[in-house]
PDB file of N, CA and C in Angstrom:
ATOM      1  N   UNK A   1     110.550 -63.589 -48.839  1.00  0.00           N
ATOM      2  CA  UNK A   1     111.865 -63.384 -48.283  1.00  0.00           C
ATOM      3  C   UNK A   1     112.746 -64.558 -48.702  1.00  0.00           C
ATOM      4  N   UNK A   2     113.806 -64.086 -49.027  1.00  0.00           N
ATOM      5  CA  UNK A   2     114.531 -65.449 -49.679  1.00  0.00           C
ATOM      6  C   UNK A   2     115.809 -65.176 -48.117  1.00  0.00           C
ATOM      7  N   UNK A   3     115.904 -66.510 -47.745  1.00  0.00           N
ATOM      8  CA  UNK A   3     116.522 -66.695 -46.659  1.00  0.00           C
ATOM      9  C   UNK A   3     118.130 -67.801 -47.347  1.00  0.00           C
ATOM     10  N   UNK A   4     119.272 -67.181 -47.989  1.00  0.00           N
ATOM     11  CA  UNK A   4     120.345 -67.739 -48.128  1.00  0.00           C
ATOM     12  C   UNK A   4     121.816 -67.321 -48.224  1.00  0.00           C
ATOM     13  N   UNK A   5     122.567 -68.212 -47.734  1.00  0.00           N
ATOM     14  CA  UNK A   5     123.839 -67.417 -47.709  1.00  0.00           C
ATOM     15  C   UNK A   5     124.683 -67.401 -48.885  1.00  0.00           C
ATOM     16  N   UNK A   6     124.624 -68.017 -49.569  1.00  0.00           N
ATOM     17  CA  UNK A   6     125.276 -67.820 -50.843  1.00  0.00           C
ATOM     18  C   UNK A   6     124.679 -66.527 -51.868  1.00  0.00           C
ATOM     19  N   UNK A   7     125.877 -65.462 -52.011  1.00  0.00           N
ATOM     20  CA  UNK A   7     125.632 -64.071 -52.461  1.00  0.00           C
ATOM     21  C   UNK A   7     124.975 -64.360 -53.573  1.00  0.00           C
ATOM     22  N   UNK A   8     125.590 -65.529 -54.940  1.00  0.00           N
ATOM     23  CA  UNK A   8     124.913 -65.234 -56.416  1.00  0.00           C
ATOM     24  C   UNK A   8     123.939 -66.139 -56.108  1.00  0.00           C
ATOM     25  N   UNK A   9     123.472 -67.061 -55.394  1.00  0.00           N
ATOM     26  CA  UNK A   9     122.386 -67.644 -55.743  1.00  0.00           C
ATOM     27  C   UNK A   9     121.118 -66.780 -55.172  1.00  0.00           C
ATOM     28  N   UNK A  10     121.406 -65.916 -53.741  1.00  0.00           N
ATOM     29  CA  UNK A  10     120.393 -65.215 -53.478  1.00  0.00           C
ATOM     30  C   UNK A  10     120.532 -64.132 -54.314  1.00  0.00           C
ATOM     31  N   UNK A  11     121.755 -63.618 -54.670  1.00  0.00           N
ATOM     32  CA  UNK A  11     120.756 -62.534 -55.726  1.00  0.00           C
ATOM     33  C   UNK A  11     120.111 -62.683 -56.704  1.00  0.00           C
ATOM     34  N   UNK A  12     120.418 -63.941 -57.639  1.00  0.00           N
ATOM     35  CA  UNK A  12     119.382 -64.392 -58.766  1.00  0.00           C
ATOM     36  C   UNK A  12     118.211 -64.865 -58.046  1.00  0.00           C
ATOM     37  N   UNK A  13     118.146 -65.299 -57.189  1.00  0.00           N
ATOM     38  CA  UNK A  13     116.773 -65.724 -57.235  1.00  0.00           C
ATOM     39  C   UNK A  13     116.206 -64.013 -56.691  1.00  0.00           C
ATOM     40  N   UNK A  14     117.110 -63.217 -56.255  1.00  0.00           N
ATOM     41  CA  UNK A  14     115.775 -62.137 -55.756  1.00  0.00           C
ATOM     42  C   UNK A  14     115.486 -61.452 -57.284  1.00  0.00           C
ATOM     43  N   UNK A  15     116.764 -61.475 -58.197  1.00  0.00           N
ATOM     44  CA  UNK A  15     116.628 -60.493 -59.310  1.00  0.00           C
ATOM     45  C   UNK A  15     115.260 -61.350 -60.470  1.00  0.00           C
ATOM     46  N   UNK A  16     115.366 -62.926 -59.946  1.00  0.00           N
ATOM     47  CA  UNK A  16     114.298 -63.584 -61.128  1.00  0.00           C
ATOM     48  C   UNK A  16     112.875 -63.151 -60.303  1.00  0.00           C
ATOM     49  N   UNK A  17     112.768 -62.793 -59.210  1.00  0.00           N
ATOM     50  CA  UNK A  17     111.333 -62.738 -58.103  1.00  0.00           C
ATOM     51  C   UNK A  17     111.101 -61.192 -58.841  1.00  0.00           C
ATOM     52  N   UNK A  18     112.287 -60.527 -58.703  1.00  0.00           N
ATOM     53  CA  UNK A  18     111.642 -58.513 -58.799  1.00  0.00           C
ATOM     54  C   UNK A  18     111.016 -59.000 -60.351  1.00  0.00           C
ATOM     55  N   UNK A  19     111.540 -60.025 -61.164  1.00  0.00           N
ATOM     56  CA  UNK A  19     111.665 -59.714 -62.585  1.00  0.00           C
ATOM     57  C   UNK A  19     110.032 -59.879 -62.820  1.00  0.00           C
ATOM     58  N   UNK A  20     109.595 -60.889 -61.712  1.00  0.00           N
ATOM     59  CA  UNK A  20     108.199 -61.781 -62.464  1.00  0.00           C
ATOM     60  C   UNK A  20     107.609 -61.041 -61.552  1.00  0.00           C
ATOM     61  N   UNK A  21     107.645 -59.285 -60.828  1.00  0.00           N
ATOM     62  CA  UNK A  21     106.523 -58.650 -60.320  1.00  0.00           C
ATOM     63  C   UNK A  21     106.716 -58.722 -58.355  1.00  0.00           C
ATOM     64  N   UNK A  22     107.649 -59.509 -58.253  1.00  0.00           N
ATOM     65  CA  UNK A  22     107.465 -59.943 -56.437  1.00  0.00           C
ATOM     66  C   UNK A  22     108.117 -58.764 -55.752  1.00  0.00           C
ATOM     67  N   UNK A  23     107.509 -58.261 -54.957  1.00  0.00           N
ATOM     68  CA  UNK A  23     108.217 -57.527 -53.911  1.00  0.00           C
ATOM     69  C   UNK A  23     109.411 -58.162 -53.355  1.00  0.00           C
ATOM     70  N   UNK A  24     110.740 -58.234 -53.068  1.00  0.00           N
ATOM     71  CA  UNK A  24     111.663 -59.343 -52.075  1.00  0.00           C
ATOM     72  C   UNK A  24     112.685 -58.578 -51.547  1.00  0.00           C
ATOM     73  N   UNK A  25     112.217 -59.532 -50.053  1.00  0.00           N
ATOM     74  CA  UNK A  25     113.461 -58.918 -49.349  1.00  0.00           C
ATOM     75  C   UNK A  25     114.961 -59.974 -49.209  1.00  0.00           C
ATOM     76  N   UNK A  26     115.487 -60.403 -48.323  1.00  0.00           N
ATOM     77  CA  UNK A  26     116.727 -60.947 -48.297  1.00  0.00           C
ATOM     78  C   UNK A  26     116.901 -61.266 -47.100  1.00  0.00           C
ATOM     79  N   UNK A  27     118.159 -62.385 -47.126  1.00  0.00           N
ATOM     80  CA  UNK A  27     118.526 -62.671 -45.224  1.00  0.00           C
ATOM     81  C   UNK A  27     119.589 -63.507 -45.568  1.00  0.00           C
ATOM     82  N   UNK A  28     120.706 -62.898 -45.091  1.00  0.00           N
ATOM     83  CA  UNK A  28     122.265 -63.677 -45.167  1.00  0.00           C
ATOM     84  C   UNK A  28     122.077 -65.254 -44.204  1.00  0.00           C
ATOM     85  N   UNK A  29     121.346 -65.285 -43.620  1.00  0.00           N
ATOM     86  CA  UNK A  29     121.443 -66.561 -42.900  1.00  0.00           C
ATOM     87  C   UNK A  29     119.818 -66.355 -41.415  1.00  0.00           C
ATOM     88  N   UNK A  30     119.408 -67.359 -40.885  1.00  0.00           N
ATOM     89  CA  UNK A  30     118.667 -67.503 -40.123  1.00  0.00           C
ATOM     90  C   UNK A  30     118.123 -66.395 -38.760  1.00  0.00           C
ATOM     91  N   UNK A  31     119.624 -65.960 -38.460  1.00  0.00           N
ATOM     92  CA  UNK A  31     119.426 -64.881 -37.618  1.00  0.00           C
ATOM     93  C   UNK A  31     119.042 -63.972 -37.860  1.00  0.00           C
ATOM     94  N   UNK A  32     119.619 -63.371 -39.157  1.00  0.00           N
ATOM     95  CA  UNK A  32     118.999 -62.689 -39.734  1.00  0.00           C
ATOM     96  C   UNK A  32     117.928 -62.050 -39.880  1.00  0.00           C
ATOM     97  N   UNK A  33     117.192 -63.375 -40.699  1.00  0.00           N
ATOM     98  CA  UNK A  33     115.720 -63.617 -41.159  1.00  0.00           C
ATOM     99  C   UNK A  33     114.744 -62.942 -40.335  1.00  0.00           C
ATOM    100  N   UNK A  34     115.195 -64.034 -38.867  1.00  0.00           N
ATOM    101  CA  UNK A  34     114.595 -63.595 -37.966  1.00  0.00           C
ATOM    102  C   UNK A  34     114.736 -62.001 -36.802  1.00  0.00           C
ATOM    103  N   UNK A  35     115.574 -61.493 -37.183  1.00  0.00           N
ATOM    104  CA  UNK A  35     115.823 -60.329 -36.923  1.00  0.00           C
ATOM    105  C   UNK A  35     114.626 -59.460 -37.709  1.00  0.00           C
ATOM    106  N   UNK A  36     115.103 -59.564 -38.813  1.00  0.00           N
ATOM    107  CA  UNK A  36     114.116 -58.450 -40.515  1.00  0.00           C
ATOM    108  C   UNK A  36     112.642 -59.148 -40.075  1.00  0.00           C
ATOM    109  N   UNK A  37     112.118 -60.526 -39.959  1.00  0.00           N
ATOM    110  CA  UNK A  37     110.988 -60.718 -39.826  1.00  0.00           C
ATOM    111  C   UNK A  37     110.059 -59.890 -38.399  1.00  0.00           C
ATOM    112  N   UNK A  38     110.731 -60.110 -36.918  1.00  0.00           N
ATOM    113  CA  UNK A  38     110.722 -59.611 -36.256  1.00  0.00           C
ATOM    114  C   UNK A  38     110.471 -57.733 -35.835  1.00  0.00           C
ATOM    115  N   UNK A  39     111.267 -57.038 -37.222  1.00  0.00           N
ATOM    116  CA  UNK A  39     111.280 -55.938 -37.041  1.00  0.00           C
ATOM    117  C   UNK A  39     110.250 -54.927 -37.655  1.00  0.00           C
ATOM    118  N   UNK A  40     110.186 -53.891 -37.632  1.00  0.00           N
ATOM    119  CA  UNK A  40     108.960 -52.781 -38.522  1.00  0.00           C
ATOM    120  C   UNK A  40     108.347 -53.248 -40.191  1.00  0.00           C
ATOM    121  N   UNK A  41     109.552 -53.657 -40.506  1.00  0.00           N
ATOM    122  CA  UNK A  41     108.692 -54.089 -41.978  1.00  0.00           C
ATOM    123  C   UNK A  41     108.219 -55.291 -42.525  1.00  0.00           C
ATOM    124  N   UNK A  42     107.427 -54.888 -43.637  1.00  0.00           N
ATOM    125  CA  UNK A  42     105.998 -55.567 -44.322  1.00  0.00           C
ATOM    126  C   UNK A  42     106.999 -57.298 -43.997  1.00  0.00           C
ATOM    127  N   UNK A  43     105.565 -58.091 -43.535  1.00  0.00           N
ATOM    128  CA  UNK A  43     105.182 -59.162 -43.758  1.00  0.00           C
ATOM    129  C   UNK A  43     105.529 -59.954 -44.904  1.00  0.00           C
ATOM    130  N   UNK A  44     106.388 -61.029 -45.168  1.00  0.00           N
ATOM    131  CA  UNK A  44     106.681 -61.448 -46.346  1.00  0.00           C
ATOM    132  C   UNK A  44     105.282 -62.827 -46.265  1.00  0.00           C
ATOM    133  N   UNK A  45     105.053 -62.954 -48.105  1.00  0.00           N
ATOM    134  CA  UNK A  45     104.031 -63.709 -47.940  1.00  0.00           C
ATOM    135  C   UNK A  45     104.369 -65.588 -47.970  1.00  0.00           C
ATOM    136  N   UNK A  46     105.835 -65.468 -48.112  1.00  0.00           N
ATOM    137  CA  UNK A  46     106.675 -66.807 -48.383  1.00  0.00           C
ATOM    138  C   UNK A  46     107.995 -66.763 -47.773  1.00  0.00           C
ATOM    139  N   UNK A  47     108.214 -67.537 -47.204  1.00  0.00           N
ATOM    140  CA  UNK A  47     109.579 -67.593 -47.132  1.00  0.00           C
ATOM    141  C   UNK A  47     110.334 -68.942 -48.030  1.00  0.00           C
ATOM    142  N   UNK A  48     111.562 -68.602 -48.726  1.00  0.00           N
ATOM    143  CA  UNK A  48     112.677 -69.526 -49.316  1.00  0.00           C
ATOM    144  C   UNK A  48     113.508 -69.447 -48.444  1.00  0.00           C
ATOM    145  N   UNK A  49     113.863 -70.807 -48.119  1.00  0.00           N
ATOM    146  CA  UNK A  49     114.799 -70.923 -46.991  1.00  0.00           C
ATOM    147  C   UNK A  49     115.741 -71.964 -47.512  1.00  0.00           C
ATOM    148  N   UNK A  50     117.089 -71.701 -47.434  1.00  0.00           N
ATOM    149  CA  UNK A  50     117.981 -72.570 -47.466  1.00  0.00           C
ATOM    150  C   UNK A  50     118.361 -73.425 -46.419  1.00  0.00           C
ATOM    151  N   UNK A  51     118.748 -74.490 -45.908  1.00  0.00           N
ATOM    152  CA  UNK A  51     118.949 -75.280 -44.849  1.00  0.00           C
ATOM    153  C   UNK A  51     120.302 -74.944 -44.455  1.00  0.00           C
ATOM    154  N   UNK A  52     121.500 -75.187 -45.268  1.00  0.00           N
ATOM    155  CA  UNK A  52     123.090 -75.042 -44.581  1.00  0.00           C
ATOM    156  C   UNK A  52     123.135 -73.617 -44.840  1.00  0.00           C
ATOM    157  N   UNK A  53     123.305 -72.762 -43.579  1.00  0.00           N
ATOM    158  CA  UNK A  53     123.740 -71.801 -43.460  1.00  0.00           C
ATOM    159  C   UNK A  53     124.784 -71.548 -42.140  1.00  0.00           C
ATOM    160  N   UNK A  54     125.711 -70.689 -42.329  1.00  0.00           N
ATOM    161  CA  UNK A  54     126.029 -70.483 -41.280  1.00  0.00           C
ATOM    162  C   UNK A  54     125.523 -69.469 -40.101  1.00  0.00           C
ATOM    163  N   UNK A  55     126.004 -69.461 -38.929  1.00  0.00           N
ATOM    164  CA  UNK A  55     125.473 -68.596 -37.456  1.00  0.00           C
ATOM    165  C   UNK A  55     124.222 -69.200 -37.529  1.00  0.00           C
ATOM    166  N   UNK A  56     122.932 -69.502 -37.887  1.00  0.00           N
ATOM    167  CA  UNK A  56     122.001 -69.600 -37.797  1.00  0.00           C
ATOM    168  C   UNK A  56     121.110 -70.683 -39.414  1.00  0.00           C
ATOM    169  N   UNK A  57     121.246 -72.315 -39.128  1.00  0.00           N
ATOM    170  CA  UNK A  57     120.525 -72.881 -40.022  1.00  0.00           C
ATOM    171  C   UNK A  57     119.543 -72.904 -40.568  1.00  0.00           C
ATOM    172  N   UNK A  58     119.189 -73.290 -41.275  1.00  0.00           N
ATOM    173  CA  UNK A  58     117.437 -73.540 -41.854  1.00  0.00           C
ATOM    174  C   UNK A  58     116.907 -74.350 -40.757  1.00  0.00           C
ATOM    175  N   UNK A  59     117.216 -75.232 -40.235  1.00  0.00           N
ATOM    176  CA  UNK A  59     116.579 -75.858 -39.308  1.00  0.00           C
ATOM    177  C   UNK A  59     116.534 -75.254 -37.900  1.00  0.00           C
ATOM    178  N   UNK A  60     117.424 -74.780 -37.581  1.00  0.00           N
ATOM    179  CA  UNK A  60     117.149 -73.850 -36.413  1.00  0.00           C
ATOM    180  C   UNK A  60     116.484 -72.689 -36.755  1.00  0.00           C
ATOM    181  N   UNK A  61     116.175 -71.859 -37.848  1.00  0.00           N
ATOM    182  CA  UNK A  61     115.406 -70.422 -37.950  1.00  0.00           C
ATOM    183  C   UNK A  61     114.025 -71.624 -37.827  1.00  0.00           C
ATOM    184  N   UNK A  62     113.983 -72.776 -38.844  1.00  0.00           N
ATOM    185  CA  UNK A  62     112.596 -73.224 -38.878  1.00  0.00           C
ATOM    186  C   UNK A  62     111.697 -73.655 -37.447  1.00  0.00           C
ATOM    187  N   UNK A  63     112.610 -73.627 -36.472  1.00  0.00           N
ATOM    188  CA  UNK A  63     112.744 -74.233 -35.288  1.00  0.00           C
ATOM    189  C   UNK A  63     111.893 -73.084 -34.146  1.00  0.00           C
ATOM    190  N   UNK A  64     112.476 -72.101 -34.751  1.00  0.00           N
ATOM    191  CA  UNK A  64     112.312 -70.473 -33.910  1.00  0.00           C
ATOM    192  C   UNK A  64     110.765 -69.791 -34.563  1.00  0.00           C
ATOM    193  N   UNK A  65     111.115 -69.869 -36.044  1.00  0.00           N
ATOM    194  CA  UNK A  65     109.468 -69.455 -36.852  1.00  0.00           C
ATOM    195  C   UNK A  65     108.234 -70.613 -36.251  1.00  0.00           C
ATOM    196  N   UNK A  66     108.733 -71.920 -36.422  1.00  0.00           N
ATOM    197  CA  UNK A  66     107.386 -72.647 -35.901  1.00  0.00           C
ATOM    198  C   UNK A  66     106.847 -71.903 -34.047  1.00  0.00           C
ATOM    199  N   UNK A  67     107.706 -71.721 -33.349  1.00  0.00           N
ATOM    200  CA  UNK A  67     107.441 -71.450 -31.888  1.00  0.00           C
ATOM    201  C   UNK A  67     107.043 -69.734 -31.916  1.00  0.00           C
ATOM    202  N   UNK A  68     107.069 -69.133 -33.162  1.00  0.00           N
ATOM    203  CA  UNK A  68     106.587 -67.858 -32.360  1.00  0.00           C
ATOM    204  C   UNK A  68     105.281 -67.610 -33.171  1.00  0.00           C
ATOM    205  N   UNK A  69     104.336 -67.284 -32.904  1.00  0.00           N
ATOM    206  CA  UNK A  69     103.078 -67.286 -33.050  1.00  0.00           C
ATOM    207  C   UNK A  69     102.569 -66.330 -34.168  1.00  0.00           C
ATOM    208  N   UNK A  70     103.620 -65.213 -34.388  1.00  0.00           N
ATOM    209  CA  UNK A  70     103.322 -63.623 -35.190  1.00  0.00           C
ATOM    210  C   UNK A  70     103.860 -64.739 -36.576  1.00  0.00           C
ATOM    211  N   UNK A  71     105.002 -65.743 -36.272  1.00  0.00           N
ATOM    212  CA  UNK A  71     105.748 -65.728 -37.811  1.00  0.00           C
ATOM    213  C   UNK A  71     105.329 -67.290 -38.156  1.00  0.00           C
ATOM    214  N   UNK A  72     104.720 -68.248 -37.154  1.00  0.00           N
ATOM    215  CA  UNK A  72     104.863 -69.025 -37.961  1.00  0.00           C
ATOM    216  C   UNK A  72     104.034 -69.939 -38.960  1.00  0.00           C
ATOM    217  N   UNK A  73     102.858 -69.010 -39.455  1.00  0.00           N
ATOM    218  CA  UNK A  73     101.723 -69.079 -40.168  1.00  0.00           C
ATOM    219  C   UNK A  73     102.495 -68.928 -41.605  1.00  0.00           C
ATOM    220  N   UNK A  74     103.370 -68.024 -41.865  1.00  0.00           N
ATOM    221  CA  UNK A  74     104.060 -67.801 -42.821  1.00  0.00           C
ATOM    222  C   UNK A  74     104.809 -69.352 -43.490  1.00  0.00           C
ATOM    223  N   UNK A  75     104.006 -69.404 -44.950  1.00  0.00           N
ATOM    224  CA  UNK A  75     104.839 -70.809 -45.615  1.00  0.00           C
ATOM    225  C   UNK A  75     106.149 -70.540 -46.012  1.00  0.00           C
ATOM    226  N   UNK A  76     106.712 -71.859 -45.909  1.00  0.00           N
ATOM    227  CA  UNK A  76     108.230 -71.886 -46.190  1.00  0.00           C
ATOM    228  C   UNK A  76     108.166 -73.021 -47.110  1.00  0.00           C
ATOM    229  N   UNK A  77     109.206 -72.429 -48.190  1.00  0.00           N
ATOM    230  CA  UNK A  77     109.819 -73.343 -49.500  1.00  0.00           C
ATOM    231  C   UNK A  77     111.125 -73.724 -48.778  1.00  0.00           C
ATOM    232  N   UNK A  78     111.578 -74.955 -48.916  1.00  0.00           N
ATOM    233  CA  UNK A  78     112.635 -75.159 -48.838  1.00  0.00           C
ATOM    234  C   UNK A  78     113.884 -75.489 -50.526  1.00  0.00           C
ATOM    235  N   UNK A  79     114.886 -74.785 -50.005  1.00  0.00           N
ATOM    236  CA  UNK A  79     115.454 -74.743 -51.117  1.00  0.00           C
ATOM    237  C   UNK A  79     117.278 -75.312 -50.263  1.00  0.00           C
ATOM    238  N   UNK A  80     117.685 -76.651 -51.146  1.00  0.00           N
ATOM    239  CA  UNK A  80     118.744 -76.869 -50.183  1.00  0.00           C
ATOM    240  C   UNK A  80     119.554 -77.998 -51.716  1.00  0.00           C
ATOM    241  N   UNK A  81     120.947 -77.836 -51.628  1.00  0.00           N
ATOM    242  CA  UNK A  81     121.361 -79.152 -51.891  1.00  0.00           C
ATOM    243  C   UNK A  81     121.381 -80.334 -51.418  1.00  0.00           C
ATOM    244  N   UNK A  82     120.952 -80.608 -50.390  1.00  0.00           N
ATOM    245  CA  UNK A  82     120.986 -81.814 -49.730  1.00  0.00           C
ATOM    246  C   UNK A  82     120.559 -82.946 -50.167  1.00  0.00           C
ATOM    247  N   UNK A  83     120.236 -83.805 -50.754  1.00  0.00           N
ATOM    248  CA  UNK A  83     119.655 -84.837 -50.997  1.00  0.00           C
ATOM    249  C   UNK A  83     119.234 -86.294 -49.886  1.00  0.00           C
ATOM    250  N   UNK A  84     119.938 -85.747 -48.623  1.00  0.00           N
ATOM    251  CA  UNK A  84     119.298 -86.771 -47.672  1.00  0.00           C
ATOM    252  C   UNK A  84     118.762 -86.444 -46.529  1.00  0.00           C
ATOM    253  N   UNK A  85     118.358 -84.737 -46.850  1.00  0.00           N
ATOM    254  CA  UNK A  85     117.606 -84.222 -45.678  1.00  0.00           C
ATOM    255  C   UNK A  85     116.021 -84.400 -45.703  1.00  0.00           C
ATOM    256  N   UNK A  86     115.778 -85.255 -44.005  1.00  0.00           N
ATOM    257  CA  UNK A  86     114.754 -85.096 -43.481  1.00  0.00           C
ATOM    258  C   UNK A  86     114.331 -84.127 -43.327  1.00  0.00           C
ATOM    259  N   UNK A  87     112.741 -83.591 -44.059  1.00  0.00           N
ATOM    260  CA  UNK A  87     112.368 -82.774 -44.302  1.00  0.00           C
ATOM    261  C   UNK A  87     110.507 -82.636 -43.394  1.00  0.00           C
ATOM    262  N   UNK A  88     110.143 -83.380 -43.334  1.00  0.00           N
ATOM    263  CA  UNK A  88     108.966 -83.658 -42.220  1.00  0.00           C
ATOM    264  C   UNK A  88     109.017 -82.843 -40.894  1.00  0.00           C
ATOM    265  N   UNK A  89     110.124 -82.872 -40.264  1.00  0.00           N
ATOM    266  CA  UNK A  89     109.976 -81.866 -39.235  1.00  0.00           C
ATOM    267  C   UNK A  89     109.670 -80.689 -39.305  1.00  0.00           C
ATOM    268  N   UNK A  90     110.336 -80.162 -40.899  1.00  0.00           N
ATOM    269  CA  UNK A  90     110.309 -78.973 -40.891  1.00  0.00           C
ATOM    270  C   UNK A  90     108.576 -78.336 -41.637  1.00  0.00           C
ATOM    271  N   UNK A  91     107.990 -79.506 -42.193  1.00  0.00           N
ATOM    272  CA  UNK A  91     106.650 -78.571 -42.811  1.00  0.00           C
ATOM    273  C   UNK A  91     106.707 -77.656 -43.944  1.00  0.00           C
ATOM    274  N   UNK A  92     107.428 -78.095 -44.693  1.00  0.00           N
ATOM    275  CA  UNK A  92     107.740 -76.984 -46.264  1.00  0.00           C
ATOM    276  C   UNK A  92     106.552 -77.104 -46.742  1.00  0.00           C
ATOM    277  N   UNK A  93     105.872 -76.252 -47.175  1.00  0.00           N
ATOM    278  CA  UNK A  93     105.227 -75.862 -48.340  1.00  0.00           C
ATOM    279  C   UNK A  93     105.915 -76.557 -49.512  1.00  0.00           C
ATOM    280  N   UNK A  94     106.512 -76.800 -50.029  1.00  0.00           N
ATOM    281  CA  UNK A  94     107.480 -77.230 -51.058  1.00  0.00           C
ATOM    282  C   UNK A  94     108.886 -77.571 -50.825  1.00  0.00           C
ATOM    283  N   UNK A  95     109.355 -78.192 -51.691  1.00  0.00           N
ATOM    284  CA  UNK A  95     110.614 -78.574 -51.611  1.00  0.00           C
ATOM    285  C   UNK A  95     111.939 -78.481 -52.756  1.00  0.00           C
ATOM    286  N   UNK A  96     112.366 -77.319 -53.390  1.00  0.00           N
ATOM    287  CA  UNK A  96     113.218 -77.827 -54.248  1.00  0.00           C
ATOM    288  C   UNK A  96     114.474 -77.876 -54.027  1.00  0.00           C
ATOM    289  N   UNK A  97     115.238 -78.685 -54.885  1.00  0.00           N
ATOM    290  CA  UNK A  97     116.793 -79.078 -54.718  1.00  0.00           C
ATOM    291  C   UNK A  97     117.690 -78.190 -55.746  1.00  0.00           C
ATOM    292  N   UNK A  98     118.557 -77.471 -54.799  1.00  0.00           N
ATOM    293  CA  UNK A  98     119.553 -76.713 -55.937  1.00  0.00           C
ATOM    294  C   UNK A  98     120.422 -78.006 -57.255  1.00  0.00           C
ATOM    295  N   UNK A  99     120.299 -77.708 -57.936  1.00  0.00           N
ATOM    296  CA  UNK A  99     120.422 -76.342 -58.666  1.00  0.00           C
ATOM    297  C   UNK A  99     118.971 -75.913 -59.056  1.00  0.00           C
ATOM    298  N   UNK A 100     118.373 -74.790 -58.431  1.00  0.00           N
ATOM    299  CA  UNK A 100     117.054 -74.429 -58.245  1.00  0.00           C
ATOM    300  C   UNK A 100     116.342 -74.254 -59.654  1.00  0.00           C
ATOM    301  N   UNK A 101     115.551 -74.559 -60.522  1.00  0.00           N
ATOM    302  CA  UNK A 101     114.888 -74.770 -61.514  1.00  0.00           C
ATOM    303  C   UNK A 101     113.762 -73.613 -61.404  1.00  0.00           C
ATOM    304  N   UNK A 102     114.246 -72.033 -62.141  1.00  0.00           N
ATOM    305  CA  UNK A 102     113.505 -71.267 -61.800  1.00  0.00           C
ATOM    306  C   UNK A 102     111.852 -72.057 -62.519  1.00  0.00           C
ATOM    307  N   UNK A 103     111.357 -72.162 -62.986  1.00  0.00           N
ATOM    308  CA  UNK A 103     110.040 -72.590 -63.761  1.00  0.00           C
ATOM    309  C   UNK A 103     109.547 -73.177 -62.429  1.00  0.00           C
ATOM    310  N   UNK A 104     110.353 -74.490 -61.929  1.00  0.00           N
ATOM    311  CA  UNK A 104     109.652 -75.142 -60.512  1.00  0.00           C
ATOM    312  C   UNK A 104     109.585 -74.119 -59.369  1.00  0.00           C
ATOM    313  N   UNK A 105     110.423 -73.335 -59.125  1.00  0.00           N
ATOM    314  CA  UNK A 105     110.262 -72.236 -58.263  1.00  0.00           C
ATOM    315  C   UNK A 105     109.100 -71.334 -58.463  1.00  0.00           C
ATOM    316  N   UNK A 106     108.804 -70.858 -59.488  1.00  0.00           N
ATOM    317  CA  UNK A 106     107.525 -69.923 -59.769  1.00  0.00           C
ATOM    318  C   UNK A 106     106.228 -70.947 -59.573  1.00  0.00           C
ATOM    319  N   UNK A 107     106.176 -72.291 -59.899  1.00  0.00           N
ATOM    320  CA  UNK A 107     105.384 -73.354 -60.051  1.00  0.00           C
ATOM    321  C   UNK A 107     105.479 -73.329 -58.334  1.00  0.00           C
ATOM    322  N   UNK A 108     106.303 -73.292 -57.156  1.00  0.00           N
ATOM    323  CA  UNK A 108     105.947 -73.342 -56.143  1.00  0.00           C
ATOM    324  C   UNK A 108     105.364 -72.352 -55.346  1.00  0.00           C
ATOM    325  N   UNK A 109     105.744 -71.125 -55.865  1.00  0.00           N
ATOM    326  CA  UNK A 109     105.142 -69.980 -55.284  1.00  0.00           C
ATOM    327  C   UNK A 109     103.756 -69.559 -55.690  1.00  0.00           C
ATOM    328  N   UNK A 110     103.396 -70.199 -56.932  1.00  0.00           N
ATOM    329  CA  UNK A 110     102.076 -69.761 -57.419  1.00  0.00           C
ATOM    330  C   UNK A 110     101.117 -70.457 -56.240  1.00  0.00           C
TER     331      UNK A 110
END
């Protein structure tokens, strides 16, 4: 599940995921996420999460996935411009910095 609010960066990264074989779903922002994760369909096996989003942050969805028990086994990539975000609280599986480097992205999901 790629979790971001910016329209062209989440659609390239979902159109480079369908390209290399990945099932993917999508999430305009945190509430979202957690709405689609929450609801009838398939289990994503990763989540990409962006941190600045609006209605609902990366750090607050990460906040909500760690406390519920069904979602928060599920690894999370973090994917953010930030360069001075504390990242320890949150427990990424990985970490990359936009401008996202598809090669390191596939290198994190493998």
């Amino acid at each position: 599940m790629v979790v971001e609010d910016d329209e062209g960066i989440r659609d390239a990264l979902c159109d480079l995921l369908e390209s290399e074989g990945f099932d993917v779903a999508s999430a305009v922002h945190g509430r979202d996420a957690l709405e689609k994760l929450r609801g009838p369909s398939e289990r994503p096996d990763v989540i990409l999460l962006d941190l600045m989003m609006p209605v609902m942050d990366g750090w607050a969805f990460r906040s909500e996935q760690q406390r519920d028990p069904a979602l928060a086994d599920i690894p999370v990539v973090v994917i953010t411009a930030s360069r001075q975000a504390d990242l320890a609280s949150l427990r990424p599986r990985a970490f990359l910095k936009k401008p996202i480097d598809f090669d390191e992205l596939l290198r994190a999901l493998a």
